[in-house]
Protein backbone atom coordinates (compact mmCIF):
# COMPACT_ATOMS: atom_id res chain seq x y z
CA UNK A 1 18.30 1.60 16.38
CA UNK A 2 19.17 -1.17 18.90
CA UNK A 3 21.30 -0.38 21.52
CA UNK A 4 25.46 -0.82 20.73
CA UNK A 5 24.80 -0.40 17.25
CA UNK A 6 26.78 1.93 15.76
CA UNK A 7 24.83 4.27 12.98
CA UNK A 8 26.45 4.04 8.86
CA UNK A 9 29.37 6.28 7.86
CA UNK A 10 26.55 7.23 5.30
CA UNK A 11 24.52 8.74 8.57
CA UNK A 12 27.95 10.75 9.74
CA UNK A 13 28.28 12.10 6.26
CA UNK A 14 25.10 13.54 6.79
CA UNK A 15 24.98 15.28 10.13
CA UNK A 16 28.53 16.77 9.06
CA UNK A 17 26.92 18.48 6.08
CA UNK A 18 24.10 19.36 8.35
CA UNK A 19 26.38 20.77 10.96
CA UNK A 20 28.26 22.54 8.11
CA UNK A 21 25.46 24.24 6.69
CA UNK A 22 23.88 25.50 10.17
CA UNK A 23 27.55 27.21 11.50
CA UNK A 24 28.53 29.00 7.68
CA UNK A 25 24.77 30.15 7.74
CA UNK A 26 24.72 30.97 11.39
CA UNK A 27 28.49 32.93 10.91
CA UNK A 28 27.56 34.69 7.55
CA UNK A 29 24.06 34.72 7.48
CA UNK A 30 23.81 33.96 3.99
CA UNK A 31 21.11 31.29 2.85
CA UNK A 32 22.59 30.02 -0.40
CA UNK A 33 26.30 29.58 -0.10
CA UNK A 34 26.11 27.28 3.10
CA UNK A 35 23.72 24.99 1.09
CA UNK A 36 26.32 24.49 -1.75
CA UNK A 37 29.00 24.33 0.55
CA UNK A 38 27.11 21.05 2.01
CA UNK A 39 26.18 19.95 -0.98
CA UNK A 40 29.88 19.77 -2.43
CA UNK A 41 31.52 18.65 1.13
CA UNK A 42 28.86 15.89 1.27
CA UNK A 43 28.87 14.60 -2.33
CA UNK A 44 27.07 11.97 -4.28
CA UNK A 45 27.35 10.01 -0.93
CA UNK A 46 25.25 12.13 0.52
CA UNK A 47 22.57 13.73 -1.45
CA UNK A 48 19.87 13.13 0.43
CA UNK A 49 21.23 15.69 3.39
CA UNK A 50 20.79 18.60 1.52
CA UNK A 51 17.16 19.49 1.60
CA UNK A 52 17.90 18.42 5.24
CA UNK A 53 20.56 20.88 5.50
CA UNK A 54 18.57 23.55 3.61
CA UNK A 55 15.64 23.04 6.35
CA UNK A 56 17.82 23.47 9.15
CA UNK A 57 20.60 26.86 7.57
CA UNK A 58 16.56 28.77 6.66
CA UNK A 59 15.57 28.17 10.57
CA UNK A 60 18.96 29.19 11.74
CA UNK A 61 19.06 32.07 9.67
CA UNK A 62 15.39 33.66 10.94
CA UNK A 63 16.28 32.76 14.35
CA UNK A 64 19.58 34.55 13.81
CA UNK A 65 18.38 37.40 12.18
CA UNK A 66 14.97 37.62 14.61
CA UNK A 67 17.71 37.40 17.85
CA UNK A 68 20.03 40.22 16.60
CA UNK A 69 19.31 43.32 17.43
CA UNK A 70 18.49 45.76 14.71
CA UNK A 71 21.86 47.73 13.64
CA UNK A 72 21.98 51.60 15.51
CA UNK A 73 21.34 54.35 13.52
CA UNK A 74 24.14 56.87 12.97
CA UNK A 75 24.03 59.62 14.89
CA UNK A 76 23.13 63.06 13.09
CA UNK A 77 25.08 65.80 12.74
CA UNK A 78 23.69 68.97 14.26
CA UNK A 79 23.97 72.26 11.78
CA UNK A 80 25.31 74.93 13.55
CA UNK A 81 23.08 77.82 13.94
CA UNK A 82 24.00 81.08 12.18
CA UNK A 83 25.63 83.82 13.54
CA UNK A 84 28.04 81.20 15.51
């Protein structure tokens, strides 16, 4: 792109579906709903962001789920002994 140019409203519709996609997915970590969630904020207008945004919510999600730390187990109860 030359320099001063601005980019198309059609290239701002994208990275907002984009962006949309990557924080639900990032917040939830589901995989499907941010993808329709895109693909409804974005529109006709925008159809060819989706399999962008789809790309980008499946990396977030296995980076989120690789970086979390895995959930502590409960802690178990100890029977008492008998004759206590």
């Amino acid at each position: 792109m030359p320099e001063g140019e601005r980019p198309s409203g059609a290239a701002y519709l994208r990275l907002v579906g984009l962006g949309a996609a990557v924080g639900m997915a990032a917040q939830t970590r589901l995989l499907f709903s941010p993808l329709i969630f895109a693909a409804l904020l974005v529109g006709t207008a925008g159809k060819d962001a989706v399999p962008a945004a789809a790309l980008a919510s499946a990396t977030v999600w296995l980076a989120i789920s690789r970086l979390q730390p895995a959930p502590a187990s409960p802690p178990t109860r100890s029977e008492p002994s008998p004759g206590r």
